[in-house]
PDB file of N, CA and C in Angstrom:
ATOM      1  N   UNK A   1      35.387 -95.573 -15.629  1.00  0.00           N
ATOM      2  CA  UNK A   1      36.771 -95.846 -15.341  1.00  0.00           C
ATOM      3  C   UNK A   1      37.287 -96.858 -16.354  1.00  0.00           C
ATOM      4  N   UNK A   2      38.508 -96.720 -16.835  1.00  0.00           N
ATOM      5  CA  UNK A   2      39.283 -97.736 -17.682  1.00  0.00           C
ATOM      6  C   UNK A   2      40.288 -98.228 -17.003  1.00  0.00           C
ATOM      7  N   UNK A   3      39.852 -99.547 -17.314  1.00  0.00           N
ATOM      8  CA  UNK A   3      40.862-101.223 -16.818  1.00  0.00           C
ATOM      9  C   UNK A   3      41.958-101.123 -17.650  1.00  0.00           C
ATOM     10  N   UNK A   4      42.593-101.761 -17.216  1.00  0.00           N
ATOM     11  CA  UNK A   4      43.882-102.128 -17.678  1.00  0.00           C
ATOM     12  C   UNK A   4      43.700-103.525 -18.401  1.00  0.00           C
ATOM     13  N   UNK A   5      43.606-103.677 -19.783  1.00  0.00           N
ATOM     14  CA  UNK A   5      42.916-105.025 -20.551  1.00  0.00           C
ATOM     15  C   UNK A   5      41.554-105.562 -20.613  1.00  0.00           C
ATOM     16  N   UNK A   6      40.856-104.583 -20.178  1.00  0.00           N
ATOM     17  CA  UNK A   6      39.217-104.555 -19.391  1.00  0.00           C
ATOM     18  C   UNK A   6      39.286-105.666 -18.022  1.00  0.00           C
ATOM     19  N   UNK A   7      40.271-105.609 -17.306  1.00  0.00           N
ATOM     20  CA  UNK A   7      40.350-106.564 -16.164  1.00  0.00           C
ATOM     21  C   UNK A   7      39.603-105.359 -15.078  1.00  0.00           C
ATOM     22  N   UNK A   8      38.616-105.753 -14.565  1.00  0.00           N
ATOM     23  CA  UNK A   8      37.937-104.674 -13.434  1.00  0.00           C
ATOM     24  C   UNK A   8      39.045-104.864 -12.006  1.00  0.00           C
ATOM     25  N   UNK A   9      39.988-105.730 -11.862  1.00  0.00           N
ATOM     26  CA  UNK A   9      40.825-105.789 -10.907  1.00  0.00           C
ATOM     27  C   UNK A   9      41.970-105.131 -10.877  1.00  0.00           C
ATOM     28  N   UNK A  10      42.064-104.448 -12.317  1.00  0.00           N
ATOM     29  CA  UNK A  10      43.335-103.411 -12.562  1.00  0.00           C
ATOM     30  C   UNK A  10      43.212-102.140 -12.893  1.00  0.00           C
ATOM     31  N   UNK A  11      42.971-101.580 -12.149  1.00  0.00           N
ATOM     32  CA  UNK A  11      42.382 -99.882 -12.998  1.00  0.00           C
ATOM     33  C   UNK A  11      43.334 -99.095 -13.523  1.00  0.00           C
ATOM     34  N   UNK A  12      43.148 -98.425 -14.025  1.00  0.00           N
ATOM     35  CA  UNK A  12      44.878 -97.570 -14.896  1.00  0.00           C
ATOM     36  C   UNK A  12      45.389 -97.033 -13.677  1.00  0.00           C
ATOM     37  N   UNK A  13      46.730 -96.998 -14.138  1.00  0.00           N
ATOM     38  CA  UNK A  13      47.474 -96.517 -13.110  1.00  0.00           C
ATOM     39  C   UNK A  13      48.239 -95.583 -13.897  1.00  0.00           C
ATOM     40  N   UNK A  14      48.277 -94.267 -13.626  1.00  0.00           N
ATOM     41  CA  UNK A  14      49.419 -93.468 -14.093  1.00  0.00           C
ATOM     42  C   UNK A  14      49.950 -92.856 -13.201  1.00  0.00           C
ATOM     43  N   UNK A  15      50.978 -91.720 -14.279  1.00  0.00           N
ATOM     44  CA  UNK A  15      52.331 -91.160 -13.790  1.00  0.00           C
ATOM     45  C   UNK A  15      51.655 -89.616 -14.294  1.00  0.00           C
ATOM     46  N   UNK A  16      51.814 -88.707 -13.410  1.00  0.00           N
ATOM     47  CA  UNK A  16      51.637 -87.198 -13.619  1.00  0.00           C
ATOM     48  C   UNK A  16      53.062 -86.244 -13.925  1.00  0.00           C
ATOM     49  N   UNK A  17      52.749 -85.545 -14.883  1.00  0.00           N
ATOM     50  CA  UNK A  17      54.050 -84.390 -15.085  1.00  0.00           C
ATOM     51  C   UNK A  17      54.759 -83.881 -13.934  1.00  0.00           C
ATOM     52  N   UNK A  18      55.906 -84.120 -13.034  1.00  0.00           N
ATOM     53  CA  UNK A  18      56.020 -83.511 -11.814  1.00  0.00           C
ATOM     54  C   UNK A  18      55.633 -83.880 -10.736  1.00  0.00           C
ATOM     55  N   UNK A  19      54.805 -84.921 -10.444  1.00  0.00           N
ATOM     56  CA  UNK A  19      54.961 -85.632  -9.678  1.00  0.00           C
ATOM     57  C   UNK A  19      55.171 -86.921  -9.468  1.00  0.00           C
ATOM     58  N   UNK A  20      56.223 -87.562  -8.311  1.00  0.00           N
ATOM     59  CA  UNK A  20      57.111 -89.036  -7.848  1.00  0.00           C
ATOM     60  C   UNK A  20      55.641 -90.054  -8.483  1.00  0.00           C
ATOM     61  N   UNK A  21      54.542 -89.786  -7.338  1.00  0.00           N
ATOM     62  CA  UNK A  21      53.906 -90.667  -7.061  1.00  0.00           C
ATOM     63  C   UNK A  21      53.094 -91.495  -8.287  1.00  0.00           C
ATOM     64  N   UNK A  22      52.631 -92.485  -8.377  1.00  0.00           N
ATOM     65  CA  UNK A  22      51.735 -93.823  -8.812  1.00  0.00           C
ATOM     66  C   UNK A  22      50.013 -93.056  -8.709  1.00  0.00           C
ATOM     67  N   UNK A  23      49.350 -92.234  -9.526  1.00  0.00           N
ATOM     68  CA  UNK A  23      47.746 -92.287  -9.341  1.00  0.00           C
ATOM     69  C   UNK A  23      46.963 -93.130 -10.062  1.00  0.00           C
ATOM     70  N   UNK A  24      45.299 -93.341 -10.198  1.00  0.00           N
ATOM     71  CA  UNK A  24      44.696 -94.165  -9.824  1.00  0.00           C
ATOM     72  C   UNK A  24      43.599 -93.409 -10.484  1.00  0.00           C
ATOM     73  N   UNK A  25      43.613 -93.488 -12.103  1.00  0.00           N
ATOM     74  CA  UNK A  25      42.480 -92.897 -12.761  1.00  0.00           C
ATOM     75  C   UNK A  25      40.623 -93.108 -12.228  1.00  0.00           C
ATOM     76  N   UNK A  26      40.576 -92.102 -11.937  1.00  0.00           N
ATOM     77  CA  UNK A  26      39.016 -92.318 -11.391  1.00  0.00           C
ATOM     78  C   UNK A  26      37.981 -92.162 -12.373  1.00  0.00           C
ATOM     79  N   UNK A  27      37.932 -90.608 -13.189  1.00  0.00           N
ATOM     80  CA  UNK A  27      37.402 -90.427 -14.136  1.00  0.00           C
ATOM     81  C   UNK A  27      37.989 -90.110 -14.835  1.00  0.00           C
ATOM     82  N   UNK A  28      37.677 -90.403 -15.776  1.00  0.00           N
ATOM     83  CA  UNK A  28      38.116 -90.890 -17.775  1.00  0.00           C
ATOM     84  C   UNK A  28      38.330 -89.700 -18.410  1.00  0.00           C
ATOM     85  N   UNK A  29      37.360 -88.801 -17.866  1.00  0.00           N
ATOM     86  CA  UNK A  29      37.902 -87.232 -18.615  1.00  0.00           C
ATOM     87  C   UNK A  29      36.281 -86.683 -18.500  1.00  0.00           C
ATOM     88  N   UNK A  30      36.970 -85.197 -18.258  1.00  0.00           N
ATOM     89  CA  UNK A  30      35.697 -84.089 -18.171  1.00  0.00           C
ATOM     90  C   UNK A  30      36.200 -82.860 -18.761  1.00  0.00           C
ATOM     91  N   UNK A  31      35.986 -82.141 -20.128  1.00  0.00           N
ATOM     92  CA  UNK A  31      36.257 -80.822 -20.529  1.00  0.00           C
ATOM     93  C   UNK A  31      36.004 -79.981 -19.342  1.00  0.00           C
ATOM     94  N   UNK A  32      36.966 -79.106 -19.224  1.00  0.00           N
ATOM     95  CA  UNK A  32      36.947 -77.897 -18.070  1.00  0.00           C
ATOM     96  C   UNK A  32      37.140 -76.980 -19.128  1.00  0.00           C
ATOM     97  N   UNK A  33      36.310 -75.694 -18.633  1.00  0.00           N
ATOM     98  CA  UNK A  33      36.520 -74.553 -19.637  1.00  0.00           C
ATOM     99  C   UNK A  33      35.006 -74.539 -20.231  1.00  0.00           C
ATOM    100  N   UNK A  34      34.960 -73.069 -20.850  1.00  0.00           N
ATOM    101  CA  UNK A  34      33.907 -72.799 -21.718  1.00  0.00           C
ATOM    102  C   UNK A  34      33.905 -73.270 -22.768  1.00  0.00           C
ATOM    103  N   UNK A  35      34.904 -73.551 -23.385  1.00  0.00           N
ATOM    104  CA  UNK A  35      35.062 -73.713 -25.109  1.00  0.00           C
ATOM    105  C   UNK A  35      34.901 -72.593 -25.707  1.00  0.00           C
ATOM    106  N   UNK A  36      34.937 -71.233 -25.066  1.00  0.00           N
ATOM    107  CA  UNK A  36      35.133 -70.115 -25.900  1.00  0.00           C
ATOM    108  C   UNK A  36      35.882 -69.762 -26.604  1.00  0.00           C
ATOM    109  N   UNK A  37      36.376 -68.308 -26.622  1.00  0.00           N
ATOM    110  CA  UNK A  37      37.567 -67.931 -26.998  1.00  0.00           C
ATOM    111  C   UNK A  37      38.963 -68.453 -26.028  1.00  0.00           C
ATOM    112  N   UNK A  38      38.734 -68.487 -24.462  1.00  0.00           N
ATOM    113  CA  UNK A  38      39.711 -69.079 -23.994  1.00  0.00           C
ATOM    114  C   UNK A  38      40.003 -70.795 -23.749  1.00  0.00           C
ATOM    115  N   UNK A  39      38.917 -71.840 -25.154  1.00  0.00           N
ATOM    116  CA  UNK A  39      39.178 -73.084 -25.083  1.00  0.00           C
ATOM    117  C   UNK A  39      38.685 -73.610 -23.910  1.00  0.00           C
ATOM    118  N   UNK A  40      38.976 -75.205 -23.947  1.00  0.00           N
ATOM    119  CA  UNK A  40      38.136 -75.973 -22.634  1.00  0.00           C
ATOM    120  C   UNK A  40      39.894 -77.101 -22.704  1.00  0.00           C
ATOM    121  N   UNK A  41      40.272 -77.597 -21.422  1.00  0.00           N
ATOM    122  CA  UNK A  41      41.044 -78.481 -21.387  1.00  0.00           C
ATOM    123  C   UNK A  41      40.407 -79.877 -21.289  1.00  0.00           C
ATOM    124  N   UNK A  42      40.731 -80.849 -22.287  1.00  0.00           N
ATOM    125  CA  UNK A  42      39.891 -82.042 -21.534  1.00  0.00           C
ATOM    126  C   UNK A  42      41.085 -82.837 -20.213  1.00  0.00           C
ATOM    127  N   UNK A  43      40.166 -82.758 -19.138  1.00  0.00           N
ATOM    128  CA  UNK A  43      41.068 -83.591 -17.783  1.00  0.00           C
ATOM    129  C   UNK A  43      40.805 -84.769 -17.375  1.00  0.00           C
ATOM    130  N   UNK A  44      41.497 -85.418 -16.787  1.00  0.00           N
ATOM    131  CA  UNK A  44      41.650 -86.712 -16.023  1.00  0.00           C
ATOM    132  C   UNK A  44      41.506 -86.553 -14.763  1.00  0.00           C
ATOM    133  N   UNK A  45      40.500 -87.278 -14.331  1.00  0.00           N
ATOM    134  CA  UNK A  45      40.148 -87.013 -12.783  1.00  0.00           C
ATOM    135  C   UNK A  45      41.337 -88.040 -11.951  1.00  0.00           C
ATOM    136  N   UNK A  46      42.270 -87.890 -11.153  1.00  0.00           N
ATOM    137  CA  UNK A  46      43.192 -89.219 -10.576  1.00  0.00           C
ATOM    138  C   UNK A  46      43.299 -88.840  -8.979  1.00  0.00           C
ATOM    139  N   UNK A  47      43.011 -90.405  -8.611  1.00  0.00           N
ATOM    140  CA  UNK A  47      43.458 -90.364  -6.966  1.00  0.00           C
ATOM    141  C   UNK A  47      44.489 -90.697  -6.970  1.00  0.00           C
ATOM    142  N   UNK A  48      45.391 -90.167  -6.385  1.00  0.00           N
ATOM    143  CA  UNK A  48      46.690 -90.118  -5.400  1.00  0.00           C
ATOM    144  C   UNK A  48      46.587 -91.076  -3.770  1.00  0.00           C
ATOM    145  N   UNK A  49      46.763 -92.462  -3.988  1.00  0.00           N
ATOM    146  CA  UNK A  49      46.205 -92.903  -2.451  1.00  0.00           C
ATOM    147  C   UNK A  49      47.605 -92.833  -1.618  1.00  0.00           C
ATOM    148  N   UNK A  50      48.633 -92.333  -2.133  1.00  0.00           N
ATOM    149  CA  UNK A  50      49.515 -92.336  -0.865  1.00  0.00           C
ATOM    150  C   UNK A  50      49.094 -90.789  -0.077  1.00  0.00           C
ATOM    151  N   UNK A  51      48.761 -89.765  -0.828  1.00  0.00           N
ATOM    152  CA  UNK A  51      47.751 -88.625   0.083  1.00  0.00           C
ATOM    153  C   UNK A  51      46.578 -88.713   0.568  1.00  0.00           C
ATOM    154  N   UNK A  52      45.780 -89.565  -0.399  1.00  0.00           N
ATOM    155  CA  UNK A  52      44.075 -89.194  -0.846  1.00  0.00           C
ATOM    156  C   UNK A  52      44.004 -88.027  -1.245  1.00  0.00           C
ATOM    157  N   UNK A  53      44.514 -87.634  -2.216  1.00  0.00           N
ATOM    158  CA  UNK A  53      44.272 -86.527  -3.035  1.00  0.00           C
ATOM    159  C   UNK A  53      43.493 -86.915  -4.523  1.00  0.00           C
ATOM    160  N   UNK A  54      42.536 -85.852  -4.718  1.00  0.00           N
ATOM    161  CA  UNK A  54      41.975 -86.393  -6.043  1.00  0.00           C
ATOM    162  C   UNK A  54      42.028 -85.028  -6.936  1.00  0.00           C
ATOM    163  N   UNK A  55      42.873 -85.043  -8.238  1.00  0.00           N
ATOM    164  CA  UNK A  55      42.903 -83.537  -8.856  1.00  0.00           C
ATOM    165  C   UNK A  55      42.769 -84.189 -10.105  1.00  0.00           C
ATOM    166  N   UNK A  56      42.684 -83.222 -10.765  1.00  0.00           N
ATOM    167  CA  UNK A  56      41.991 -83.533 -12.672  1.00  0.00           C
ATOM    168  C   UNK A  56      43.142 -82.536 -13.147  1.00  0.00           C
ATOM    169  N   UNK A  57      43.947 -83.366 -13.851  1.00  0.00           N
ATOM    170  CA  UNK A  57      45.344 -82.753 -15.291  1.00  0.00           C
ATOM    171  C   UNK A  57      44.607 -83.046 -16.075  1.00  0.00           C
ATOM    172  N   UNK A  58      45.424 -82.259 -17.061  1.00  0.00           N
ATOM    173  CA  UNK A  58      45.688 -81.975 -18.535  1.00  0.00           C
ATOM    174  C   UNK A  58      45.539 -83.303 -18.833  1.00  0.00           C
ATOM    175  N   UNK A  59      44.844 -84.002 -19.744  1.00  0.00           N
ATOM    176  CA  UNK A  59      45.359 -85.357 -20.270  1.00  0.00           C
ATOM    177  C   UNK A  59      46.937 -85.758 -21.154  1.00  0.00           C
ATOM    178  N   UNK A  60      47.523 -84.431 -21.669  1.00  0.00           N
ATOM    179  CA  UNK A  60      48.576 -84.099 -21.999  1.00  0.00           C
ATOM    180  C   UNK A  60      50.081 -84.392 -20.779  1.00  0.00           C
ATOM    181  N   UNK A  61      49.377 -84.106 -20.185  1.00  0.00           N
ATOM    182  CA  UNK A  61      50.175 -84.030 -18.417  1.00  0.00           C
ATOM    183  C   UNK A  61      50.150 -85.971 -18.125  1.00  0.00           C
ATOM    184  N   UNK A  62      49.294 -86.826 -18.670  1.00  0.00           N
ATOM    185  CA  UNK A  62      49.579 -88.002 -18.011  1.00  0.00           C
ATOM    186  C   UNK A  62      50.136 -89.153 -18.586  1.00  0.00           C
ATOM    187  N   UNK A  63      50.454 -90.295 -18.244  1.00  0.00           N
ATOM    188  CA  UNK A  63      51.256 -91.260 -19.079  1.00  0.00           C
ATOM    189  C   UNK A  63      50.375 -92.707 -18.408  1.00  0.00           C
ATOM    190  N   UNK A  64      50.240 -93.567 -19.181  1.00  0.00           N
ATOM    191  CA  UNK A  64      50.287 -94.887 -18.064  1.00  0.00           C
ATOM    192  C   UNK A  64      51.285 -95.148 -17.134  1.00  0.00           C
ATOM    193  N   UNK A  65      51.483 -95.797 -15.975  1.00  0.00           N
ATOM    194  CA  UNK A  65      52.918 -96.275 -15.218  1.00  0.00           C
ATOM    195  C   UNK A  65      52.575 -97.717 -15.447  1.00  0.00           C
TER     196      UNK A  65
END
């Protein structure tokens, strides 16, 4: 997981393409995909704690908030 200034009391916080809410980078990134002919996306694993939802975007898809 990456801090915000390497402070372990601030974990990144971003903003997703399309959605309101504030998530809560968990993991740093995992290629999805084969890397074949149809490519691999690298994703961002993020919790959502106003759901508890945890989904992995596009790293393209995220911003810091």
């Amino acid at each position: 997981m990456r801090f915000v200034g390497d402070d372990p009391e601030k974990p990144r916080r971003v903003r997703v393409r399309d959605r309101e809410d504030i998530g809560i980078v968990l993991d740093q990134g995992k290629n999805i995909g084969s890397g074949g002919p149809a490519g691999s996306i690298y994703c961002l694993g993020i919790l959502f704690p106003d759901t508890g939802e945890v989904k992995y975007y596009d790293q393209d898809a995220v911003t810091d908030a």
